[in-house]
PDB file of N, CA and C in Angstrom:
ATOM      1  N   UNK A   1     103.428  71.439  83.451  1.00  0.00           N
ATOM      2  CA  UNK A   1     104.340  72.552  83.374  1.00  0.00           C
ATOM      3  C   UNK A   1     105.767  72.033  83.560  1.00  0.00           C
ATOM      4  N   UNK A   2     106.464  72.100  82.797  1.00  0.00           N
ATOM      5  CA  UNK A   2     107.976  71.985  82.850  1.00  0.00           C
ATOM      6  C   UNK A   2     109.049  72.975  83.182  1.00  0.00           C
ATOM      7  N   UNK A   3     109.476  72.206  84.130  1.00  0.00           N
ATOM      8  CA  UNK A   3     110.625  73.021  84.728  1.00  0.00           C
ATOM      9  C   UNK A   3     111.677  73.099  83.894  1.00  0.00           C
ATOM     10  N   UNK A   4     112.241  74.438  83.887  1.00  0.00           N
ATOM     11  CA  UNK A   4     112.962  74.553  82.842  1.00  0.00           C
ATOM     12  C   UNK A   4     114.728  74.111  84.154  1.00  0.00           C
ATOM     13  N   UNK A   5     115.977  73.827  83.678  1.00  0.00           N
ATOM     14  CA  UNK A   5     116.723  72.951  84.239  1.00  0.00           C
ATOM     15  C   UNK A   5     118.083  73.947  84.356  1.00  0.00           C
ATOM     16  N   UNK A   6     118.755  74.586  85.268  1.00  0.00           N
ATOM     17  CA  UNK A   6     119.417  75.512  85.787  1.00  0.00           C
ATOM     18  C   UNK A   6     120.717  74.826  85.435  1.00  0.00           C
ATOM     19  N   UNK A   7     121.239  75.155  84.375  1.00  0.00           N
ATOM     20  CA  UNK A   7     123.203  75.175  84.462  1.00  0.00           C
ATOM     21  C   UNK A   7     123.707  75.407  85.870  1.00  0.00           C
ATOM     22  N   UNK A   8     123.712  76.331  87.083  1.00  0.00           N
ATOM     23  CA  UNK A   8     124.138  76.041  88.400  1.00  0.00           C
ATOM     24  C   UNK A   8     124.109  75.268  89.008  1.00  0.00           C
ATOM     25  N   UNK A   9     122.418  75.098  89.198  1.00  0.00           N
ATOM     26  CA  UNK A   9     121.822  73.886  89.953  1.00  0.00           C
ATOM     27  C   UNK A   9     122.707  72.788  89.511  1.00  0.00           C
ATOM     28  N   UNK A  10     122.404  72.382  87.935  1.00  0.00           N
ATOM     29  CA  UNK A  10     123.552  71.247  88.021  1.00  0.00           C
ATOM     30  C   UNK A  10     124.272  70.578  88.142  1.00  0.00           C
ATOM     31  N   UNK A  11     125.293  72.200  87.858  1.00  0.00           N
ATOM     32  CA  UNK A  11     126.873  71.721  88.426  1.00  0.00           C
ATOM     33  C   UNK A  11     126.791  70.910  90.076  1.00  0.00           C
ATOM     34  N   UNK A  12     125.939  71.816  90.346  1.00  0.00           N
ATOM     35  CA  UNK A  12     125.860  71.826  91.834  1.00  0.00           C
ATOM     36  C   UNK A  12     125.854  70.081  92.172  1.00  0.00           C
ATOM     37  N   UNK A  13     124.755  69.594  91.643  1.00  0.00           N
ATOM     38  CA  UNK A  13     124.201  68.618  91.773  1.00  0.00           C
ATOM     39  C   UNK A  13     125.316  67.390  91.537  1.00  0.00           C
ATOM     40  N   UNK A  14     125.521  67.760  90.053  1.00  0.00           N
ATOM     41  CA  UNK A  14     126.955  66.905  89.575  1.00  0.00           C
ATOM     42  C   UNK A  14     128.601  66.890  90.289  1.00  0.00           C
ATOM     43  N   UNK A  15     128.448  68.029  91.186  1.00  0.00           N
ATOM     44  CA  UNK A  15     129.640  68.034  92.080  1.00  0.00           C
ATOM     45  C   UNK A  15     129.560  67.398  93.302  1.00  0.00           C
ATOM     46  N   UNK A  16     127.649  67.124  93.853  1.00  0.00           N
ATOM     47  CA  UNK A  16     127.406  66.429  95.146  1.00  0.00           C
ATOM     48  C   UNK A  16     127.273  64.697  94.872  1.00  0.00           C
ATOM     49  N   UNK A  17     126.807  64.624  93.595  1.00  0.00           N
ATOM     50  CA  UNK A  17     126.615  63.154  93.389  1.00  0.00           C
ATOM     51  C   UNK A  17     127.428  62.951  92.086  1.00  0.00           C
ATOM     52  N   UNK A  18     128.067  63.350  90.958  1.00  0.00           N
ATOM     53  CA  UNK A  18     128.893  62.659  90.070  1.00  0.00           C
ATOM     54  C   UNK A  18     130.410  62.718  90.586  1.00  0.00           C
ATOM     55  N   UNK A  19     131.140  62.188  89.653  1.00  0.00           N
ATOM     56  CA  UNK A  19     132.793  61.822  89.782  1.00  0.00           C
ATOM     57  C   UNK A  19     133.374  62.875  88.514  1.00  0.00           C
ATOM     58  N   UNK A  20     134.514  63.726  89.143  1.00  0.00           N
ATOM     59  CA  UNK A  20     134.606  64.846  88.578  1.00  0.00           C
ATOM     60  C   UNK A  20     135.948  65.126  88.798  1.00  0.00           C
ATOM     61  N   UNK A  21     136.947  65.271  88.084  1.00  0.00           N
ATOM     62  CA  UNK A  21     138.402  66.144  88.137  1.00  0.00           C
ATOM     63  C   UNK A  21     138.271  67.559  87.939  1.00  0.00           C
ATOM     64  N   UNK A  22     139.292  68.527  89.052  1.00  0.00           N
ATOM     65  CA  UNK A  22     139.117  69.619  88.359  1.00  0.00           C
ATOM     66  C   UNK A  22     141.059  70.007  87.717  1.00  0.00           C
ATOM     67  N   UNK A  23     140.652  70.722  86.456  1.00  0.00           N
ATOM     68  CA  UNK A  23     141.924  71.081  85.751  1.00  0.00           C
ATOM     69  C   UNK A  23     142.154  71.151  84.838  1.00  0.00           C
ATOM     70  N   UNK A  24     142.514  71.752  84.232  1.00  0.00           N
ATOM     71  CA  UNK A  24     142.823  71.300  82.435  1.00  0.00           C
ATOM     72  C   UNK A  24     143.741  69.932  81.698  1.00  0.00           C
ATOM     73  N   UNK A  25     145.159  69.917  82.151  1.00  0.00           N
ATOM     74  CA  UNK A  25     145.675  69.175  82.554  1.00  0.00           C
ATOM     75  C   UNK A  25     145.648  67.738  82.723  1.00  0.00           C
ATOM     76  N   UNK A  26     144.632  67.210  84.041  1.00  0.00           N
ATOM     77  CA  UNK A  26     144.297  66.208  83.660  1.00  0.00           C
ATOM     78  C   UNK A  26     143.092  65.670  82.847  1.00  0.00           C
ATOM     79  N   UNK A  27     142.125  67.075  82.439  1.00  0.00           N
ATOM     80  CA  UNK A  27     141.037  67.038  81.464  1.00  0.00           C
ATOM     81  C   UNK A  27     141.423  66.734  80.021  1.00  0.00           C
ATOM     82  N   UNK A  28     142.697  67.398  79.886  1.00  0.00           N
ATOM     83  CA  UNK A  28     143.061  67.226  78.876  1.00  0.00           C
ATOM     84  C   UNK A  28     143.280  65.470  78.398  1.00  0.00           C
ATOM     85  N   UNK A  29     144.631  65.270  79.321  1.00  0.00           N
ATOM     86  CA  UNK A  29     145.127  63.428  79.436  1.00  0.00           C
ATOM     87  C   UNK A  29     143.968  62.705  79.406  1.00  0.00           C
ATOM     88  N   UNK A  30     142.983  62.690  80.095  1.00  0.00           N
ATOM     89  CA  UNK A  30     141.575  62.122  80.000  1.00  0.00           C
ATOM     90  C   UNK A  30     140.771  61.841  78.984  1.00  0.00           C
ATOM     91  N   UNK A  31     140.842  63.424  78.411  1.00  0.00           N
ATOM     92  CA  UNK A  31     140.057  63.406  76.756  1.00  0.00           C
ATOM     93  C   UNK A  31     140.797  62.618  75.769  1.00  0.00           C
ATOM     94  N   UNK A  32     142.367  62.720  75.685  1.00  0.00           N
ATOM     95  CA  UNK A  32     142.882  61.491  75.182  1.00  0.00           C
ATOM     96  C   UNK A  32     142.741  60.532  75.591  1.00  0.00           C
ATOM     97  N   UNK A  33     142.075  59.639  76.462  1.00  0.00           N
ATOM     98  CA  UNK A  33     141.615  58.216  76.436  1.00  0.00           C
ATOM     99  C   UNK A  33     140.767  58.149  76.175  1.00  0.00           C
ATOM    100  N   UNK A  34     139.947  59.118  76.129  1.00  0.00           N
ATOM    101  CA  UNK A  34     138.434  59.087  76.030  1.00  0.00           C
ATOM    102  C   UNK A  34     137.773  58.605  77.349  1.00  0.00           C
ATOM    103  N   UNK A  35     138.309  58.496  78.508  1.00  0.00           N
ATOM    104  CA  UNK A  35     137.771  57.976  79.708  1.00  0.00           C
ATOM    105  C   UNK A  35     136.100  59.220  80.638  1.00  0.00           C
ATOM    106  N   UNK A  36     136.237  60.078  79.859  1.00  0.00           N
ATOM    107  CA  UNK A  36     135.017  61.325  80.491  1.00  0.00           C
ATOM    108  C   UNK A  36     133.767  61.573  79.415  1.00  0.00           C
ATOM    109  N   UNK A  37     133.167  61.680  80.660  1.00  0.00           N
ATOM    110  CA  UNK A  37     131.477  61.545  79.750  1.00  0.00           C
ATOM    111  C   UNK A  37     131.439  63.064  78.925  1.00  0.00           C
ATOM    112  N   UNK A  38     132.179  63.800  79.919  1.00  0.00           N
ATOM    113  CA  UNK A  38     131.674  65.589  79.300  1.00  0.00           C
ATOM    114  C   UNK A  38     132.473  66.767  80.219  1.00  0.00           C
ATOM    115  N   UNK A  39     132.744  67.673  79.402  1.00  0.00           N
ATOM    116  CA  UNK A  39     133.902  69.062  80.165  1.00  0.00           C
ATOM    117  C   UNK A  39     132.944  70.178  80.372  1.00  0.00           C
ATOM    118  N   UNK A  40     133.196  70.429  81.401  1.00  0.00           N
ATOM    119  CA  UNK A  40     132.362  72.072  81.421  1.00  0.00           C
ATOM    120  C   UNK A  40     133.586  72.612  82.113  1.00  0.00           C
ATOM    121  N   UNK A  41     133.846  73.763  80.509  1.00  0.00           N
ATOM    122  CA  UNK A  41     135.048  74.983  80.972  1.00  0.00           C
ATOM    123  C   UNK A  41     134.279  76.006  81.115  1.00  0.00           C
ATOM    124  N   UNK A  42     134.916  77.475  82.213  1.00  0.00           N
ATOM    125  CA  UNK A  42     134.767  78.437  82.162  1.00  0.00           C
ATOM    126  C   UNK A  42     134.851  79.183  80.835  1.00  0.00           C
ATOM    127  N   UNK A  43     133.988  80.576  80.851  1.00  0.00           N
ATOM    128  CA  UNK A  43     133.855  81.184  79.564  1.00  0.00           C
ATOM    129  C   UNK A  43     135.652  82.194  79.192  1.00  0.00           C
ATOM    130  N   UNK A  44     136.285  82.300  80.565  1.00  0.00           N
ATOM    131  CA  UNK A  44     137.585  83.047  80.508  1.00  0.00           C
ATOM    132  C   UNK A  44     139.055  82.074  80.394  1.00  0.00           C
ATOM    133  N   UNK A  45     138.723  80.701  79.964  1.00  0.00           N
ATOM    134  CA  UNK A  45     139.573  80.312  79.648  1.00  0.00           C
ATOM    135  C   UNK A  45     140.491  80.251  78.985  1.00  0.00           C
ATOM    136  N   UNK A  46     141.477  80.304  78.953  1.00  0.00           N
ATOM    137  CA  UNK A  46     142.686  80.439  78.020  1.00  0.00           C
ATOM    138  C   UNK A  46     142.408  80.227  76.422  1.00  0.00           C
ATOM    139  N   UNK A  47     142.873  81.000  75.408  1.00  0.00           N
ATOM    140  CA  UNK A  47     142.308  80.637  74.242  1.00  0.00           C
ATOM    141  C   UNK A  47     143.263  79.378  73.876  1.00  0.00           C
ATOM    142  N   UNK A  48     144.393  78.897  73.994  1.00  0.00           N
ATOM    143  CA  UNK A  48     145.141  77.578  73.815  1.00  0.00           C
ATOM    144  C   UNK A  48     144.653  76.453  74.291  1.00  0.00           C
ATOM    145  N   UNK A  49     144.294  76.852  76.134  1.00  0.00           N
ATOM    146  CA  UNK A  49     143.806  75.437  76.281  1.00  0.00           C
ATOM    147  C   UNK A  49     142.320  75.365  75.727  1.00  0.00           C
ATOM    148  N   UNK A  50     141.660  76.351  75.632  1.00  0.00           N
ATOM    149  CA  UNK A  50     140.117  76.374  74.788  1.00  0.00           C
ATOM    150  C   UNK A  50     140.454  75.136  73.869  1.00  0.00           C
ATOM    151  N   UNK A  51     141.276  75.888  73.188  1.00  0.00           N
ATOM    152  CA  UNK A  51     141.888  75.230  71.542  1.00  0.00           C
ATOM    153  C   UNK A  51     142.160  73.824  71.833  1.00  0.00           C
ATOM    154  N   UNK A  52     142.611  73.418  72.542  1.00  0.00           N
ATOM    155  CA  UNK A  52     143.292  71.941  73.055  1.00  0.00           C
ATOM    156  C   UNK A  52     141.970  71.100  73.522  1.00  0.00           C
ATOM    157  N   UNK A  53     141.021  71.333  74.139  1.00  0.00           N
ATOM    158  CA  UNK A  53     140.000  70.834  75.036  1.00  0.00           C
ATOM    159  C   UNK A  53     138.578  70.462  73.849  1.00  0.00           C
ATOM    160  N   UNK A  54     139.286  71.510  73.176  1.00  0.00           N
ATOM    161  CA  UNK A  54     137.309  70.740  71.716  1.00  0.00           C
ATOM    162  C   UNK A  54     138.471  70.699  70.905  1.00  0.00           C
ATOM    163  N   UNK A  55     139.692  70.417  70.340  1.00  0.00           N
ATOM    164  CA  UNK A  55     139.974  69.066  69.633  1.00  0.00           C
ATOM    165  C   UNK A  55     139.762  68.382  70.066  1.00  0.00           C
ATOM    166  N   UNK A  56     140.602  67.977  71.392  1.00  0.00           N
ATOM    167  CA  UNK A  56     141.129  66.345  71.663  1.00  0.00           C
ATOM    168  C   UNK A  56     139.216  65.641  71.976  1.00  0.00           C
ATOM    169  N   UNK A  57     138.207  66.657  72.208  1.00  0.00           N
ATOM    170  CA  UNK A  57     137.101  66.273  72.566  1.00  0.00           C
ATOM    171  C   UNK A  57     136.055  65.978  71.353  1.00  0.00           C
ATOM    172  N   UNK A  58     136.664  66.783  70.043  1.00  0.00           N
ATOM    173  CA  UNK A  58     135.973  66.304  68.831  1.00  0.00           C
ATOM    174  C   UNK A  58     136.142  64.822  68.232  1.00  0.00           C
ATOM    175  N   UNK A  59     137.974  64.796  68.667  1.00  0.00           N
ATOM    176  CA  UNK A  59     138.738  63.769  68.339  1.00  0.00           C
ATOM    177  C   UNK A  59     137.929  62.347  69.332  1.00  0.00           C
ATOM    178  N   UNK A  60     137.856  62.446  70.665  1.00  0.00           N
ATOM    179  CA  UNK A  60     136.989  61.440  71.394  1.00  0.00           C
ATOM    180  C   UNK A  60     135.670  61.440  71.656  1.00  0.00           C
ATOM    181  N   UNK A  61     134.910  62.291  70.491  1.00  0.00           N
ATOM    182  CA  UNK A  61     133.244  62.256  70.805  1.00  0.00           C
ATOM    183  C   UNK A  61     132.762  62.595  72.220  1.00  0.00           C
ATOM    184  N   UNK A  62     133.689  63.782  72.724  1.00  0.00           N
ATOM    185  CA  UNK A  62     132.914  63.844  73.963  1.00  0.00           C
ATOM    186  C   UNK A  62     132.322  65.310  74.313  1.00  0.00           C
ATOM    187  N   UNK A  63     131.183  65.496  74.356  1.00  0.00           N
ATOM    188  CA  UNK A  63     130.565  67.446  74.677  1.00  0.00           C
ATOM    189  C   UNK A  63     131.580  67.800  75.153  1.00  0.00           C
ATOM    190  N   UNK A  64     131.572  69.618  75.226  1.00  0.00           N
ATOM    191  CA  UNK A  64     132.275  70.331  76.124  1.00  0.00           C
ATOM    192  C   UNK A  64     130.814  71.361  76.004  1.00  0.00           C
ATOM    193  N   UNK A  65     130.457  71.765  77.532  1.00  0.00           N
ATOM    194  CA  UNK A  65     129.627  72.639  77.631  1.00  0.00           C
ATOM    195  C   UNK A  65     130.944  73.966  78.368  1.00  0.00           C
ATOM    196  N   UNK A  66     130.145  75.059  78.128  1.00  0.00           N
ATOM    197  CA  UNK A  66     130.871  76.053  78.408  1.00  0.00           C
ATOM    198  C   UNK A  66     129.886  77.512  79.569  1.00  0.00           C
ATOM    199  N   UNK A  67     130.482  77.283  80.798  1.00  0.00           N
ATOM    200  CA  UNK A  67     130.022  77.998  81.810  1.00  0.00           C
ATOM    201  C   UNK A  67     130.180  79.304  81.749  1.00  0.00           C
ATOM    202  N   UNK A  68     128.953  80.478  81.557  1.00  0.00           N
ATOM    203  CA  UNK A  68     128.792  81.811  81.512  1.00  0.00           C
ATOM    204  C   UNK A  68     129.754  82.382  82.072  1.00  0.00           C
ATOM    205  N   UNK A  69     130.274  82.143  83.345  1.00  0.00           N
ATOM    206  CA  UNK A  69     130.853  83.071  84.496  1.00  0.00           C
ATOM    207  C   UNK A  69     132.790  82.326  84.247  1.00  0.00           C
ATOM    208  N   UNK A  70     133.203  83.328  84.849  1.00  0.00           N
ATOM    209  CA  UNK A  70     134.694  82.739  84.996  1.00  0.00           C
ATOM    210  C   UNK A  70     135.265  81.970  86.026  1.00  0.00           C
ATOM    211  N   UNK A  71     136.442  81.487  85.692  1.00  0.00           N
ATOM    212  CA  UNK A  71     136.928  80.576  86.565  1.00  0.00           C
ATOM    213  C   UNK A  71     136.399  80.541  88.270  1.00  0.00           C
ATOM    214  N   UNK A  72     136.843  82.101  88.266  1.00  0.00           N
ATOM    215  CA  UNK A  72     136.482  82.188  89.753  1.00  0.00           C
ATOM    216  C   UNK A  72     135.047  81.828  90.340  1.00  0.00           C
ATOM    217  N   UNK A  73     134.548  82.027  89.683  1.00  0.00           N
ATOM    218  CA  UNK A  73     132.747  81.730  89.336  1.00  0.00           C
ATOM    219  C   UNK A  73     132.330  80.732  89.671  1.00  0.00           C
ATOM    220  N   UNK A  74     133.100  79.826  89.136  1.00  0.00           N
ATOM    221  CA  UNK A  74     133.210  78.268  88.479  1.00  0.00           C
ATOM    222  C   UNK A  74     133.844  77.356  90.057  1.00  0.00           C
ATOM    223  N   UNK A  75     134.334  78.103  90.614  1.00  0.00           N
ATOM    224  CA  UNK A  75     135.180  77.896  91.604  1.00  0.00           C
ATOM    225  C   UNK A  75     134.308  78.047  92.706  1.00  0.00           C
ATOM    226  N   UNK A  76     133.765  79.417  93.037  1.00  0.00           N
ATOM    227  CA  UNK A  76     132.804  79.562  93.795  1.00  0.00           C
ATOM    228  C   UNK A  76     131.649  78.876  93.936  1.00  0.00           C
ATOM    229  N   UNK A  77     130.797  78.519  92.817  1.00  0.00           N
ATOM    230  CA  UNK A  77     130.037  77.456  92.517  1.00  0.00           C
ATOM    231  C   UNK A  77     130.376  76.102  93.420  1.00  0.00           C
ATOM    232  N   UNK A  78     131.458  75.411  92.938  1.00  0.00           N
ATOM    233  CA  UNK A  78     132.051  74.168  93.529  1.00  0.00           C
ATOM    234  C   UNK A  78     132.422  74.265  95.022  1.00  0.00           C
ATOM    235  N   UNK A  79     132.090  75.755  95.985  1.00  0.00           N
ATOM    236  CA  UNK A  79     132.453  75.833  97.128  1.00  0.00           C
ATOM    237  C   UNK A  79     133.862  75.846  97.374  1.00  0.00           C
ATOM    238  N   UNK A  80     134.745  75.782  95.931  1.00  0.00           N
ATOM    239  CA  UNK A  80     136.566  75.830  96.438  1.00  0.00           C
ATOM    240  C   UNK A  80     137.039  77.361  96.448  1.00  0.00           C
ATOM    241  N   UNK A  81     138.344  77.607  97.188  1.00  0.00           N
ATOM    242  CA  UNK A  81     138.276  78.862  96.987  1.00  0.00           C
ATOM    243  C   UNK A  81     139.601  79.606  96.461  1.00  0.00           C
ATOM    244  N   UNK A  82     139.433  78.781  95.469  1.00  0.00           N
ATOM    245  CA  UNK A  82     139.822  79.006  94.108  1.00  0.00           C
ATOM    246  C   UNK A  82     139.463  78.533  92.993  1.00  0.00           C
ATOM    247  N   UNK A  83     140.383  79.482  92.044  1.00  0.00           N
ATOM    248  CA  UNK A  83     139.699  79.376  90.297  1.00  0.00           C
ATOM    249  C   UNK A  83     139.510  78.164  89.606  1.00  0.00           C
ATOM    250  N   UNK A  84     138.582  77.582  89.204  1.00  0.00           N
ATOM    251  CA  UNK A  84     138.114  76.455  88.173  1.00  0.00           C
ATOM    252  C   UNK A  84     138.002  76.588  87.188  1.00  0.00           C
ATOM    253  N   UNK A  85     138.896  76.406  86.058  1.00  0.00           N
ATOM    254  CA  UNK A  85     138.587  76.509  84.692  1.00  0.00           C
ATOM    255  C   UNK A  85     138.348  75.600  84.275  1.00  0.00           C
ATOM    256  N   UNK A  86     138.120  74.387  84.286  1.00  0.00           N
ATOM    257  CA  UNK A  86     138.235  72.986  83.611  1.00  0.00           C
ATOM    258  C   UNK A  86     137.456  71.981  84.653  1.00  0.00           C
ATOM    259  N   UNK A  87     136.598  71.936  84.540  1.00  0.00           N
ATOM    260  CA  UNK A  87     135.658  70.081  84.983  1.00  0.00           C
ATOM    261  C   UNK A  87     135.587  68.915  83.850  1.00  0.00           C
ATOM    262  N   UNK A  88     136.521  68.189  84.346  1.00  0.00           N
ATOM    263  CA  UNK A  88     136.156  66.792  83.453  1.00  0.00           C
ATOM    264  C   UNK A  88     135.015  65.968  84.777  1.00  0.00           C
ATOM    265  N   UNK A  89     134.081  65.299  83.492  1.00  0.00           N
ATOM    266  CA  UNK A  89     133.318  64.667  84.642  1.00  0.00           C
ATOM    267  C   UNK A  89     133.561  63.018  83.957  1.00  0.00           C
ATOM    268  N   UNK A  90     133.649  62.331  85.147  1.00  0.00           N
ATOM    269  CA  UNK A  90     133.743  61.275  84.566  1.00  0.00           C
ATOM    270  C   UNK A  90     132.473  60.035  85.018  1.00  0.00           C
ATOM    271  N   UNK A  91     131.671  60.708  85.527  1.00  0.00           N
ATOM    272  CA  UNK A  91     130.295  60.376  85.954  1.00  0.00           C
ATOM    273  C   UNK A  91     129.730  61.279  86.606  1.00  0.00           C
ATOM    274  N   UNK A  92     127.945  61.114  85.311  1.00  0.00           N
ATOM    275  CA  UNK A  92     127.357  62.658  85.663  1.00  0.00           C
ATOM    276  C   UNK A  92     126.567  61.996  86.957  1.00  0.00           C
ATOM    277  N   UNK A  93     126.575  61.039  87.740  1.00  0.00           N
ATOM    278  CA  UNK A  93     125.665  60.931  88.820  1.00  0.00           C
ATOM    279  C   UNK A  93     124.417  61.069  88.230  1.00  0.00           C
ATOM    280  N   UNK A  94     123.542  61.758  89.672  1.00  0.00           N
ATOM    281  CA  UNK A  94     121.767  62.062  89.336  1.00  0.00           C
ATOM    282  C   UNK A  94     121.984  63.546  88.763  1.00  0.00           C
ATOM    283  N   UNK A  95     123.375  64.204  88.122  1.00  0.00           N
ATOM    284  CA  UNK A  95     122.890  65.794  87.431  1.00  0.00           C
ATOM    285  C   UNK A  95     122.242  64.847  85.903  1.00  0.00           C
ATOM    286  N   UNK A  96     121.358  66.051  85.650  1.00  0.00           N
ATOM    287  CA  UNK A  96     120.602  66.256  83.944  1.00  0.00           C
ATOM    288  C   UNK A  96     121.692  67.045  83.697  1.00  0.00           C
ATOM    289  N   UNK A  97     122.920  67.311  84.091  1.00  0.00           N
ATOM    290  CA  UNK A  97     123.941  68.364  82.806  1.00  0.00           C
ATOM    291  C   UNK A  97     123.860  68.436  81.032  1.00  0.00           C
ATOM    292  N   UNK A  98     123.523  66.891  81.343  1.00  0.00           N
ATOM    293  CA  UNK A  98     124.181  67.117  79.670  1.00  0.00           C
ATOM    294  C   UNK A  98     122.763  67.293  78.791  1.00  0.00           C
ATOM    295  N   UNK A  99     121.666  67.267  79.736  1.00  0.00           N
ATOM    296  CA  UNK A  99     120.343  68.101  78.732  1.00  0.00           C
ATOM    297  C   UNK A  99     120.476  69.153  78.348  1.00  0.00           C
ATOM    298  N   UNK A 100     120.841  69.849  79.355  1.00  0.00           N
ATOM    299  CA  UNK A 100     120.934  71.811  79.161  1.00  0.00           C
ATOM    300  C   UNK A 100     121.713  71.764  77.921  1.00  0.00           C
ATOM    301  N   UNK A 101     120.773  72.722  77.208  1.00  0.00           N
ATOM    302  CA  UNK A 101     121.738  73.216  75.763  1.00  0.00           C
ATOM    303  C   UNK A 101     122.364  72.463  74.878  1.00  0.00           C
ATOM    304  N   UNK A 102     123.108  73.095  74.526  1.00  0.00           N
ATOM    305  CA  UNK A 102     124.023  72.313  73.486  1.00  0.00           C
ATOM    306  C   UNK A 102     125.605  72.724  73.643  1.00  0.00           C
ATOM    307  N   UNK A 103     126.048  71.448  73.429  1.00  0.00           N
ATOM    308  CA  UNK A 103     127.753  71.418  73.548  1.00  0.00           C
ATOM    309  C   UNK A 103     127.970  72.600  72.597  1.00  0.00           C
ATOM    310  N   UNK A 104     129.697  73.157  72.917  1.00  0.00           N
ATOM    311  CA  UNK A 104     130.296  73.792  71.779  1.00  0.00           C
ATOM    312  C   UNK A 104     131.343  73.144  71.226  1.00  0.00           C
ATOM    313  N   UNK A 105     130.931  71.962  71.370  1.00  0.00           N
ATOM    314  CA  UNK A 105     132.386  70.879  70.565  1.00  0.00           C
ATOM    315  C   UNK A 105     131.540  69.808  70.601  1.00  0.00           C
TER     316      UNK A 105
END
C-alpha cells in the first residue's frame, strides 16, 4: 500500500532538513544563476512576480511548484509569523517535494 505524499508534510520536512531562502527577490537573483533546485510560490502571489519567477525558471530549467493556500498560509506552515510568498530551495534535504505533482513552469 502506498502512501500517498502530503505537499505540507513536505514543506515541513524541507524547511527542517533542506537549505531554503525565503522571498521573491532573492528567488528571483538565484533563478538567474541557476543556483536552486526548485520554488514553491504561494497561490496569491503577485501576478508580475508570478510572471518573473516561471520565466527566469523556464529560462534555468528549474520547477516552480505552486502552494494551494496564501502567503500567510505559506508562512504559517514555516512557523514564521509572517507572509511567505516565495521559497527558493537550494537543497531539498530528506523532503520528496519535488515528487508531488507536477511543476507549473
Amino acid at each position: 500500500m502506498s502512501q500517498q505524499i502530503s505537499l505540507e508534510s513536505e514543506i515541513k520536512n524541507l524547511l527542517k532538513s533542506g537549505k531554503i531562502i525565503f522571498g521573491s527577490r532573492k528567488t528571483i537573483k538565484l533563478l538567474k544563476n541557476g543556483k536552486l533546485k526548485m520554488v514553491v510560490i504561494a497561490s496569491t502571489l503577485k501576478s508580475t512576480l508570478r510572471q518573473d519567477i516561471i520565466y527566469y525558471s523556464k529560462i534555468s530549467g528549474i520547477p516552480v511548484y505552486e502552494y494551494p493556500g496564501s502567503g500567510w498560509d505559506l508562512g504559517k506552515l514555516a512557523g514564521k509569523p509572517f507572509l511567505i510568498s516565495t521559497i527558493g530551495v537550494l537543497d531539498v534535504g530528506n523532503s520528496k517535494i519535488m515528487e508531488i505533482g507536477k511543476p507549473i513552469s
